[in-house]
N, C-alpha and C. Protein backbone atom coordinates (compact mmCIF):
# COMPACT_ATOMS: atom_id res chain seq x y z
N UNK A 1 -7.35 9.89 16.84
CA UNK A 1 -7.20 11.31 16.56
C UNK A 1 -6.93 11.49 15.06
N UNK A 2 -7.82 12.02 14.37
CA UNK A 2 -7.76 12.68 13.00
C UNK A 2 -7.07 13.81 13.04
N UNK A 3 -5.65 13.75 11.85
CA UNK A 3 -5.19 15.16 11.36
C UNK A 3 -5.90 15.72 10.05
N UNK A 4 -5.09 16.70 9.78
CA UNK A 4 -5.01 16.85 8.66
C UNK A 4 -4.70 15.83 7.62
N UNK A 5 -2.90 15.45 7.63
CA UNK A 5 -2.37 14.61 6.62
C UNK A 5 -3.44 13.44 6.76
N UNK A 6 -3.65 13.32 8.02
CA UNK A 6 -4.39 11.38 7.83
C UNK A 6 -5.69 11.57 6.66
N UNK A 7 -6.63 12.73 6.31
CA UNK A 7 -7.61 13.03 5.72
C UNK A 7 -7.56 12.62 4.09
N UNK A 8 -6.47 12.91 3.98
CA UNK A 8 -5.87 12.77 2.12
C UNK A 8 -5.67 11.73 2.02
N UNK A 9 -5.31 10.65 2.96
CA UNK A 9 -5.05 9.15 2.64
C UNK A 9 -6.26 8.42 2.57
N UNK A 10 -6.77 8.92 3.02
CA UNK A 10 -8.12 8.27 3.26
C UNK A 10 -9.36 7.77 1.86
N UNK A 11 -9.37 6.42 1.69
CA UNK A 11 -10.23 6.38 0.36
C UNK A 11 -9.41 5.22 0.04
N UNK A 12 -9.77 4.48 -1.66
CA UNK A 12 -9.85 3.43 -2.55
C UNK A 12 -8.66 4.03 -3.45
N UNK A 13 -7.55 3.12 -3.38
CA UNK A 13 -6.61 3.45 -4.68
C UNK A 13 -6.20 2.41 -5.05
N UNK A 14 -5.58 2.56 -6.31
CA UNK A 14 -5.67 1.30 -7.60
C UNK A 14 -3.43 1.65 -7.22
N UNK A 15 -3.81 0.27 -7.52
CA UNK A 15 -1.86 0.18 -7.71
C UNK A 15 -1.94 0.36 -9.07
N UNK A 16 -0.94 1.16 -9.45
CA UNK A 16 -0.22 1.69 -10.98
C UNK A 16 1.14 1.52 -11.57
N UNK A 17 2.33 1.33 -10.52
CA UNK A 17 3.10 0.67 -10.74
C UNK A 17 3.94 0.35 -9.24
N UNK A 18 5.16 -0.31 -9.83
CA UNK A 18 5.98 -0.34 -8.08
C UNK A 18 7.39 -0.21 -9.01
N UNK A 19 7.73 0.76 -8.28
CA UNK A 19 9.24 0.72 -8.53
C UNK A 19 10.27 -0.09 -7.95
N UNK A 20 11.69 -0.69 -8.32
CA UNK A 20 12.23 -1.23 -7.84
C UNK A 20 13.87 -0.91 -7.97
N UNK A 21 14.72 -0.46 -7.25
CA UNK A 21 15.44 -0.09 -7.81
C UNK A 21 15.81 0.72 -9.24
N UNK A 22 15.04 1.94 -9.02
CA UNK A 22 15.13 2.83 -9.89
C UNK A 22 14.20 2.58 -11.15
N UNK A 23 13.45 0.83 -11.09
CA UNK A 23 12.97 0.79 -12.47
C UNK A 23 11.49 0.75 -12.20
N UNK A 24 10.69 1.64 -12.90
CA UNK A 24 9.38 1.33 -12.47
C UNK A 24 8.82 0.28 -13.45
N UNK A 25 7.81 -0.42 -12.64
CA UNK A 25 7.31 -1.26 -13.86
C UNK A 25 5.90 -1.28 -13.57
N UNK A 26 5.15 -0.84 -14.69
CA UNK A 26 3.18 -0.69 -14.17
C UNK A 26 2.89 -2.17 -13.74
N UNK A 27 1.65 -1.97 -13.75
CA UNK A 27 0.72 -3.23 -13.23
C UNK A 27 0.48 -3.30 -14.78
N UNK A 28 0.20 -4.73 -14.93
CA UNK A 28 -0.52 -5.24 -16.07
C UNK A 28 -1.30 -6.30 -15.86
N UNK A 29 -2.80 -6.43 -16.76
CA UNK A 29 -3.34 -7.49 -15.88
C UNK A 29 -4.38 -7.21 -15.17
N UNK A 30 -4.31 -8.49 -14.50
CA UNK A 30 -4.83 -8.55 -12.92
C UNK A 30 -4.18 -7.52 -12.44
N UNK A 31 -3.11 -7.63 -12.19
CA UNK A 31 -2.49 -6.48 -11.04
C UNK A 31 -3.08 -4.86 -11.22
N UNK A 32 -3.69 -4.73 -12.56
CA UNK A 32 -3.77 -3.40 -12.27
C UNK A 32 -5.15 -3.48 -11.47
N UNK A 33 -5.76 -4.32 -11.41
CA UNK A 33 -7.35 -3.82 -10.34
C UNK A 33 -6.77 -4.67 -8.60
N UNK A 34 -5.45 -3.92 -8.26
CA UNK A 34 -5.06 -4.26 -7.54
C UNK A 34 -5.64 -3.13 -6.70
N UNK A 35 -5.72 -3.15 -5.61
CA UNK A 35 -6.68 -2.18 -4.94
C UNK A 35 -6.05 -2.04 -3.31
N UNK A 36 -5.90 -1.25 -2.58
CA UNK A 36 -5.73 -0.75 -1.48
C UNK A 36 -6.62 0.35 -0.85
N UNK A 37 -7.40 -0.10 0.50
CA UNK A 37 -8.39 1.11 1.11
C UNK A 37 -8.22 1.45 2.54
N UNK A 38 -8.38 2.90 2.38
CA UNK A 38 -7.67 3.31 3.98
C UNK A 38 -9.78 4.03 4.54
N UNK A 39 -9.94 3.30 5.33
CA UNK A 39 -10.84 4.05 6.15
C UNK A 39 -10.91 5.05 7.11
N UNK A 40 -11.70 6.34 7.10
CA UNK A 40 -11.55 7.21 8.27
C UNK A 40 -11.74 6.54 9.85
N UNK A 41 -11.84 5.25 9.92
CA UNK A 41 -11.84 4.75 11.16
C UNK A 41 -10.85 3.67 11.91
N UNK A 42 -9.89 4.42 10.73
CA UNK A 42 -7.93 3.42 10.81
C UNK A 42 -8.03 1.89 10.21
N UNK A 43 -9.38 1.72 9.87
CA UNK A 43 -9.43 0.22 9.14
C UNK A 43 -9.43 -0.07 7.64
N UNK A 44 -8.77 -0.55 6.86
CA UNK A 44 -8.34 -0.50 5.83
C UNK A 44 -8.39 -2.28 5.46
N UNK A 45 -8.27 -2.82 4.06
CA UNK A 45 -8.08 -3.41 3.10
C UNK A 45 -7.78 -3.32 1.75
N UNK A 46 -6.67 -4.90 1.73
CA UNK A 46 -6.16 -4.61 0.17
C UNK A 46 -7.13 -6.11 -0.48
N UNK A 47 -7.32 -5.46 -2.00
CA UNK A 47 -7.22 -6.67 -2.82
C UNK A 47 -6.20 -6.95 -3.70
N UNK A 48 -5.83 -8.16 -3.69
CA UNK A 48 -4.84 -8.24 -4.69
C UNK A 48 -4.95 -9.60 -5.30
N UNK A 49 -4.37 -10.23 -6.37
CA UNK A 49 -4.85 -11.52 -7.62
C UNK A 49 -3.58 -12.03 -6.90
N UNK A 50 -4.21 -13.48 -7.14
CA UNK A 50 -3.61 -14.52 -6.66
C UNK A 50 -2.34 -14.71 -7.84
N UNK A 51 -3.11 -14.68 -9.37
CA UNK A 51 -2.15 -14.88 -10.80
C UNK A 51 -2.47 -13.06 -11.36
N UNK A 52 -1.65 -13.66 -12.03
CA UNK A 52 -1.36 -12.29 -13.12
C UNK A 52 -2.11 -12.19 -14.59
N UNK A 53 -2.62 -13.45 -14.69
CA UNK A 53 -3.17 -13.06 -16.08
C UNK A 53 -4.98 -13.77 -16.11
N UNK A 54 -5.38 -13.80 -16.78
CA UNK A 54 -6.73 -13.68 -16.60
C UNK A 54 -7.38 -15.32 -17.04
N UNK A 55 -8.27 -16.10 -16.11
CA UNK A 55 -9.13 -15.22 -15.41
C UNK A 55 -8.35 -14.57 -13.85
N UNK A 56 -8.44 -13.43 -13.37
CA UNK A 56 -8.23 -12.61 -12.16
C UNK A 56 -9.07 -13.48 -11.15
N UNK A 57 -8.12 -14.14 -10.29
CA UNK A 57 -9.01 -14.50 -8.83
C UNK A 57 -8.30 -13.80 -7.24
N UNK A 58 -9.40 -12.68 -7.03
CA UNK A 58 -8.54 -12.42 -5.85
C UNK A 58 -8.73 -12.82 -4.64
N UNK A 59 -7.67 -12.29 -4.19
CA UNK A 59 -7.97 -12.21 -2.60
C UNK A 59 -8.00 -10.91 -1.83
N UNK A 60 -8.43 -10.91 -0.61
CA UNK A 60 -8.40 -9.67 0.05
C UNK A 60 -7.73 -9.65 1.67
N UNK A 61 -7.39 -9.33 2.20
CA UNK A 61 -7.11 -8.80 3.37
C UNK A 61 -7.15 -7.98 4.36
N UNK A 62 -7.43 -7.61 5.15
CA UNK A 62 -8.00 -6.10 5.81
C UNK A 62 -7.01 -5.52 6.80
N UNK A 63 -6.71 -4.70 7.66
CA UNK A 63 -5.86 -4.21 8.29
C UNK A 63 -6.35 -3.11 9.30
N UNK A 64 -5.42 -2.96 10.47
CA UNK A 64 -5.73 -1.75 11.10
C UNK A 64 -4.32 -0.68 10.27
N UNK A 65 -4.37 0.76 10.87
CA UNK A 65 -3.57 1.63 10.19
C UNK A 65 -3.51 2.72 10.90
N UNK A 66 -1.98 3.22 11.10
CA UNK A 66 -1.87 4.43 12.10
C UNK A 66 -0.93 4.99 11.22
N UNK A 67 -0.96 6.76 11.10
CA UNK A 67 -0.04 7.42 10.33
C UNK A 67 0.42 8.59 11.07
N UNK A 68 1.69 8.62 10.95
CA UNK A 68 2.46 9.40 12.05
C UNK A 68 3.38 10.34 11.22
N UNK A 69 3.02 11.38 10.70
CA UNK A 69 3.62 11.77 10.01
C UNK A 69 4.00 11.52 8.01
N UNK A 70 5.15 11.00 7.87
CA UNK A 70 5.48 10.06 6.77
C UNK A 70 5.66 8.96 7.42
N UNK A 71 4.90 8.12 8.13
CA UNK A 71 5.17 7.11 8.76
C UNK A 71 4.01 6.48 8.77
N UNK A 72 3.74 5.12 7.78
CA UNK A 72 2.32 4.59 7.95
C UNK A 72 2.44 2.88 8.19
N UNK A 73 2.22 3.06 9.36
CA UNK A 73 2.14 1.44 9.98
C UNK A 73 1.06 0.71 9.76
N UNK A 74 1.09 -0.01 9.01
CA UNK A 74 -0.29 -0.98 9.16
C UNK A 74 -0.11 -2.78 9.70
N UNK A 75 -1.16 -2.68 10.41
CA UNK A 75 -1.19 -4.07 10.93
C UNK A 75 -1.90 -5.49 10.62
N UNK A 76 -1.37 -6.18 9.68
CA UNK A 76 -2.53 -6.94 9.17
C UNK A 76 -2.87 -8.27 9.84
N UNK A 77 -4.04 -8.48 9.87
CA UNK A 77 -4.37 -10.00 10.32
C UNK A 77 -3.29 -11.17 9.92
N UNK A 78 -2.67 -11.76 10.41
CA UNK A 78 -2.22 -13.17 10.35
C UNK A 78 -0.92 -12.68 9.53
N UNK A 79 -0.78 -11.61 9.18
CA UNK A 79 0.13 -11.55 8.57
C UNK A 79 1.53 -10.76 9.70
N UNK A 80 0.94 -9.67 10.18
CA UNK A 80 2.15 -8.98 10.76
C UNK A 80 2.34 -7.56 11.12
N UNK A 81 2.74 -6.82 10.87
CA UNK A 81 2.99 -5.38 11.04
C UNK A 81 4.19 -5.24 9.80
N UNK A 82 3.63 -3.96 9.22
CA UNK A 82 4.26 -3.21 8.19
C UNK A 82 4.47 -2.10 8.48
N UNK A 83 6.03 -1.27 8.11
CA UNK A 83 6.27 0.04 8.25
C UNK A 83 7.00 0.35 7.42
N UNK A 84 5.72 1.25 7.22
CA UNK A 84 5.93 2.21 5.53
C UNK A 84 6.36 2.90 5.81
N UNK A 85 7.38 3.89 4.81
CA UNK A 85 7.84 5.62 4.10
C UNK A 85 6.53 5.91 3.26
N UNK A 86 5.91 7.56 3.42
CA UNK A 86 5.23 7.84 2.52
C UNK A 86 6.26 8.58 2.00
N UNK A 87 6.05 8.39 0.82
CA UNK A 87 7.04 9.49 -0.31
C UNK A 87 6.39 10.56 -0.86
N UNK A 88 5.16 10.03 -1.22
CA UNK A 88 4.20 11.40 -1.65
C UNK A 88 2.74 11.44 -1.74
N UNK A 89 1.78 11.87 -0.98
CA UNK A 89 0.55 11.52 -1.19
C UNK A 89 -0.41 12.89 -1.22
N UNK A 90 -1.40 12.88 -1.95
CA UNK A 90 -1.87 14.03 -2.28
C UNK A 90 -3.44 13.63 -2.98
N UNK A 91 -4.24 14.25 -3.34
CA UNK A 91 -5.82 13.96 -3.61
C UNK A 91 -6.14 12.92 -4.63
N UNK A 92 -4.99 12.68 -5.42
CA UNK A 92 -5.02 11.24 -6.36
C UNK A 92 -4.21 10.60 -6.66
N UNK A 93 -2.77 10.73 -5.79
CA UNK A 93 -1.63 10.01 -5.67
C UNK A 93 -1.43 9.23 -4.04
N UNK A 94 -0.74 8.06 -4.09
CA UNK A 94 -0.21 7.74 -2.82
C UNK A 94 1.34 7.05 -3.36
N UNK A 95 2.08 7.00 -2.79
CA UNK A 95 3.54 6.45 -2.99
C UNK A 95 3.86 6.22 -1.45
N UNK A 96 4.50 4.66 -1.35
CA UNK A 96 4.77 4.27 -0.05
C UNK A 96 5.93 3.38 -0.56
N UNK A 97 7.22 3.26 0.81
CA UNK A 97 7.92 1.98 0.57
C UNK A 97 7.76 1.28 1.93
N UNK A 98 7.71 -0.13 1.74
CA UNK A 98 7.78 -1.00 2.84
C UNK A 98 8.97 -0.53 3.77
N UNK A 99 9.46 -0.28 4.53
CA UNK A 99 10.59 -0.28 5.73
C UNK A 99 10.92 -1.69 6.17
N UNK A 100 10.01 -1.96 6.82
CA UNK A 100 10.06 -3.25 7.80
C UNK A 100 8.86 -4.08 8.06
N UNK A 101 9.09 -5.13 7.99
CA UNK A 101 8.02 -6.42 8.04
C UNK A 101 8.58 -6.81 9.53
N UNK A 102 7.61 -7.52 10.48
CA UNK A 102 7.26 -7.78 11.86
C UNK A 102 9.12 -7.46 12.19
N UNK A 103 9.11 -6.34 12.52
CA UNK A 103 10.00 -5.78 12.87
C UNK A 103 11.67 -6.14 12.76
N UNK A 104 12.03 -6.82 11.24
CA UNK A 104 12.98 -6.77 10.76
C UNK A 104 12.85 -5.53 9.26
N UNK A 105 14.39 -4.85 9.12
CA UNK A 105 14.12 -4.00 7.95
C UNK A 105 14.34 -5.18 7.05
N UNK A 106 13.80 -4.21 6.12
CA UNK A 106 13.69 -4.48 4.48
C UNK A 106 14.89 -3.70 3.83
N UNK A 107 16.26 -4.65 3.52
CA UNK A 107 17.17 -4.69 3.01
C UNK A 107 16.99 -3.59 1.68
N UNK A 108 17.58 -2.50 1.67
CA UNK A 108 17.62 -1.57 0.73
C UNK A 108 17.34 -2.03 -0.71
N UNK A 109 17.96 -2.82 -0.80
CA UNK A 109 18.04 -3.32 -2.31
C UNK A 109 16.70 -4.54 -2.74
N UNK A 110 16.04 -4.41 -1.44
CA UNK A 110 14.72 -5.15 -1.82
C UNK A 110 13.44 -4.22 -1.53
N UNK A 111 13.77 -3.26 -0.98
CA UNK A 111 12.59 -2.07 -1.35
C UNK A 111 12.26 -1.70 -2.42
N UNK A 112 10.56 -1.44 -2.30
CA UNK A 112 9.71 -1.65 -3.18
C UNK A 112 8.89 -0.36 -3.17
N UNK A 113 8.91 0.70 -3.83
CA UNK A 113 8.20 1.89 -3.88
C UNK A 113 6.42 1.46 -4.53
N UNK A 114 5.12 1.47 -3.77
CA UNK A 114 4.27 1.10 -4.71
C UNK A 114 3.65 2.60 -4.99
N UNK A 115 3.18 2.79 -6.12
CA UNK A 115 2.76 3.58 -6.74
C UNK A 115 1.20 3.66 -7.25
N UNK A 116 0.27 4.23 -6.10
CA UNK A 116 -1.30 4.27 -6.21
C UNK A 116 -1.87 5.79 -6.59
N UNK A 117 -2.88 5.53 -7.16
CA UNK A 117 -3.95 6.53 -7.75
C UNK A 117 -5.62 6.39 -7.71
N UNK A 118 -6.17 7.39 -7.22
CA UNK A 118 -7.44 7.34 -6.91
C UNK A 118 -8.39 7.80 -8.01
């Protein structure tokens, strides 16, 4: 079932920075053609660099994805289940924090706000 909100998430965004306790710090690098994609058919993939500085070798991963509100669960191959906070997403922004990895939280002080743009 397609909403509304699920429509705006939908698409290719570049990571720009991740905040961490109050400090943001951009991507530099590799990291900035760090990439996250949400499909209108709940299937999604990220790329992301193995190193940080160049040459850039990535990798990728793919995922299923359900959004419930501010609530975006994604499920990745071999890896696990993730549950996100959206904080703010809109036609060329996305902001998410991890919650919980295979269903332990993510200790306050190790949340990670990432910060994408389309």
């Amino acid at each position: 079932i397609k909403s509304e909100s699920q429509d705006e998430i939908v698409g290719l965004w570049t990571l720009k920075s991740v905040e961490n306790q109050g400090t943001d710090v951009p991507t530099l690098d590799c990291r900035a053609q760090q990439t996250i994609t949400f499909n209108s058919d709940l299937t999604g993939g990220e790329r992301y660099p193995e190193n940080q500085i160049a040459p850039c070798d990535f990798s990728t991963t793919s995922y299923t994805w359900v959004r419930s509100g501010n609530q975006l669960t994604q499920s990745v191959s071999g890896e696990g289940t993730f549950v996100n906070e959206i904080i703010l997403v809109n036609t060329t922004q996305l902001q998410f924090v991890v919650n919980e990895r295979n269903g332990m939280n993510v200790p306050q002080n190790q949340q990670e706000i990432y910060k994408y743009e389309k």
